[in-house]
C-alpha atoms as a PDB file:
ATOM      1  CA  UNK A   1      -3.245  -3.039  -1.705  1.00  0.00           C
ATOM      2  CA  UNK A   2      -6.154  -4.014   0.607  1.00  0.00           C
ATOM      3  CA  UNK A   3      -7.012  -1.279   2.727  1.00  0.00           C
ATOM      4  CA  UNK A   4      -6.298   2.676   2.923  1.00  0.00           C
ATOM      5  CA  UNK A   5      -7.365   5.431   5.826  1.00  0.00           C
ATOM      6  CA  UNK A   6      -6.569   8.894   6.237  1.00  0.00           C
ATOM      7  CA  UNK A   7      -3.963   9.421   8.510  1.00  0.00           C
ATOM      8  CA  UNK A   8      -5.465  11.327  11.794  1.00  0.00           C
ATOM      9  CA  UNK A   9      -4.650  14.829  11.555  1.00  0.00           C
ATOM     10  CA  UNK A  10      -2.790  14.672   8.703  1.00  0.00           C
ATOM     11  CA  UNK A  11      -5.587  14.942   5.374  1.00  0.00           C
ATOM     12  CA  UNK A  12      -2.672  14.490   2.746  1.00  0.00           C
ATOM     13  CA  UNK A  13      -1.447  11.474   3.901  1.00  0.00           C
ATOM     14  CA  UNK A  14      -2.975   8.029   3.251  1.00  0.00           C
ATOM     15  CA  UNK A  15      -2.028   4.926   5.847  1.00  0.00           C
ATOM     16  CA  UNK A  16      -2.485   1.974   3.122  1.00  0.00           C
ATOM     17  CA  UNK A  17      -2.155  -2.150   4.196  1.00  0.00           C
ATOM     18  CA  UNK A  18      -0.678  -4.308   1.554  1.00  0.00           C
ATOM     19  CA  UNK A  19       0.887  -8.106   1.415  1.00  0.00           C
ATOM     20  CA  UNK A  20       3.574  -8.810   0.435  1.00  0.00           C
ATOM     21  CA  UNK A  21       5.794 -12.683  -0.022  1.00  0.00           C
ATOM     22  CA  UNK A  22       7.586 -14.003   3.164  1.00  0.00           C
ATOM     23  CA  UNK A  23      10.900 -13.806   1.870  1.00  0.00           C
ATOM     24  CA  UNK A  24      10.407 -10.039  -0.178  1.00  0.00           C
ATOM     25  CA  UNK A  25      11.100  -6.868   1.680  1.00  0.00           C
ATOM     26  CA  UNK A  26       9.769  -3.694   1.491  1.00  0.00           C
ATOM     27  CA  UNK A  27      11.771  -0.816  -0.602  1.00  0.00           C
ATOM     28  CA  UNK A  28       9.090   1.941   0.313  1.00  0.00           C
ATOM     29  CA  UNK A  29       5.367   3.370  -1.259  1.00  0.00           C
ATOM     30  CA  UNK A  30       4.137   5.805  -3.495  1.00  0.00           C
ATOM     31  CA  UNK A  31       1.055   7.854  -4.738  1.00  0.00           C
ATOM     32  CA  UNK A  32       0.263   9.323  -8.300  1.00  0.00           C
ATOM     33  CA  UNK A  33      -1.913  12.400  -8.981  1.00  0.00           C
ATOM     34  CA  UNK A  34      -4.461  10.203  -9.856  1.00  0.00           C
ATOM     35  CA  UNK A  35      -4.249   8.618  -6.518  1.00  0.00           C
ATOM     36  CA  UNK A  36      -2.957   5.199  -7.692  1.00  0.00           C
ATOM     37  CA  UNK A  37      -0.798   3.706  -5.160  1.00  0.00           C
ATOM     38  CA  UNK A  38       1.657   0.893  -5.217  1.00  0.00           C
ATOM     39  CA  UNK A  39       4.439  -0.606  -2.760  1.00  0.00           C
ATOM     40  CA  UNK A  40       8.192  -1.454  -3.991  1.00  0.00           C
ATOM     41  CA  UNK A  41       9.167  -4.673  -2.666  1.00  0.00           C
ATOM     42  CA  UNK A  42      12.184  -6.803  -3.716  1.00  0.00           C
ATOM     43  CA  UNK A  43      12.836 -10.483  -3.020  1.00  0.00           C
ATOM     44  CA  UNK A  44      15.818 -11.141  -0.340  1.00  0.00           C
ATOM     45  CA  UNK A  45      18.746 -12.655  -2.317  1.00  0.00           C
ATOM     46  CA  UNK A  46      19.407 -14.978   0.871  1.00  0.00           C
ATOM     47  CA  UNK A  47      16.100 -16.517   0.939  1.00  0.00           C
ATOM     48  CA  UNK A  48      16.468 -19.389  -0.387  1.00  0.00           C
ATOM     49  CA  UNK A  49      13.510 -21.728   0.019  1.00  0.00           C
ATOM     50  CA  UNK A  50      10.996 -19.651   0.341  1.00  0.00           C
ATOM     51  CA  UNK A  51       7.543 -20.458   1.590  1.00  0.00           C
ATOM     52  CA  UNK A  52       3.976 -19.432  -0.181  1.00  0.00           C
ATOM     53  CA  UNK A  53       3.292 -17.173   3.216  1.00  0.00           C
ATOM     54  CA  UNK A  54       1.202 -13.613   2.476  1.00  0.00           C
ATOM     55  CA  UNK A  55       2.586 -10.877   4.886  1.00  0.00           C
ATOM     56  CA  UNK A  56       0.514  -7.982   5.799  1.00  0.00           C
ATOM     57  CA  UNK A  57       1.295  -4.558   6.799  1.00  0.00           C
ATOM     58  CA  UNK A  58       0.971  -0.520   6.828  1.00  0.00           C
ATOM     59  CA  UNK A  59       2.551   2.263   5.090  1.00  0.00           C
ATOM     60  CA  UNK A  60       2.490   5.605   5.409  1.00  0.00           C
ATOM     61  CA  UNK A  61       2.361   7.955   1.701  1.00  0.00           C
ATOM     62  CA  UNK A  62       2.185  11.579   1.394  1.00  0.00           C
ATOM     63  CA  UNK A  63      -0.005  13.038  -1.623  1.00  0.00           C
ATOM     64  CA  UNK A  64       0.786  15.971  -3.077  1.00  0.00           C
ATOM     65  CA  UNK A  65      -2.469  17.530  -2.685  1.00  0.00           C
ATOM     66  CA  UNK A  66      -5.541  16.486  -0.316  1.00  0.00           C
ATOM     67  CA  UNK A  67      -7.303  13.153  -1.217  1.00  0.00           C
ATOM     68  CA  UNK A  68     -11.106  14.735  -1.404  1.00  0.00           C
ATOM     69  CA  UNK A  69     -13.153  12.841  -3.173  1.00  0.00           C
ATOM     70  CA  UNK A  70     -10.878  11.047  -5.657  1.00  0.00           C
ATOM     71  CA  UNK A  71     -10.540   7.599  -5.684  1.00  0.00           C
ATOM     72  CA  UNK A  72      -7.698   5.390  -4.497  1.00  0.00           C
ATOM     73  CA  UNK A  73      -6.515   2.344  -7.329  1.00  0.00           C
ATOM     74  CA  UNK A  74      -4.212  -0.540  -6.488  1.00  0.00           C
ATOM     75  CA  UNK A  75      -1.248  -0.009  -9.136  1.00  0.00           C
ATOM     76  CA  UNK A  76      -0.742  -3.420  -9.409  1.00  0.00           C
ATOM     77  CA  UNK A  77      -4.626  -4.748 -10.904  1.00  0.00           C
ATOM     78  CA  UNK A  78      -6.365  -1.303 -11.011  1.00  0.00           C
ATOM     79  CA  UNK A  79      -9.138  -2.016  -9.267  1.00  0.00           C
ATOM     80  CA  UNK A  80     -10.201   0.702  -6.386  1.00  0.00           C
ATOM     81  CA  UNK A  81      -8.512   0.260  -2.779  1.00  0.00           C
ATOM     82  CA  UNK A  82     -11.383   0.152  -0.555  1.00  0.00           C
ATOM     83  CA  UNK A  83     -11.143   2.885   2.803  1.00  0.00           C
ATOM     84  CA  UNK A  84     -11.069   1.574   6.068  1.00  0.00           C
ATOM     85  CA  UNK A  85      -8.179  -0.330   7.454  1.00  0.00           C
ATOM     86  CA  UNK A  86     -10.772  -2.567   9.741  1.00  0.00           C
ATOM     87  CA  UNK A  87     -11.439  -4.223   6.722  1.00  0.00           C
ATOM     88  CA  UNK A  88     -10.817  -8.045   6.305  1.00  0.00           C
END
């Protein structure tokens, strides 16, 4: 994960930007309590030759409860997602 934002008008749901390999697709997102987020992905069995290419794009996640103050962790390394999509 790269990047999250509140979604405008909508305080329980995060807008998060994540890579992801040229030849993987996406299978969908999801959020924890704890407000650890993570995105399925699964390599396409006709890929083939595949090449080293980082993707980027958005997803939309519904939380259970408002975000607030808690903080936002990349599920895959653990470290915090930093806010603001306008971020590079």
């Amino acid at each position: 994960m790269t990047a999250f934002d509140l979604v405008a008008g909508e305080a329980d749901e995060l807008l998060l930007r994540y890579g992801y390999g040229a030849c993987d697709s996406v299978q969908g997102a999801r959020a924890y309590q704890v407000v650890v987020v993570g995105v399925d992905e699964r390599r396409s069995s006709s890929a083939g030759m595949c090449p080293d290419v980082l993707k980027t794009a958005t997803i939309t996640v519904t939380l259970a409860r408002l975000l607030g103050d808690r903080l936002v962790l990349d599920l895959g390394t653990g470290l915090p997602v930093l806010r603001g999509l306008d971020r590079r």
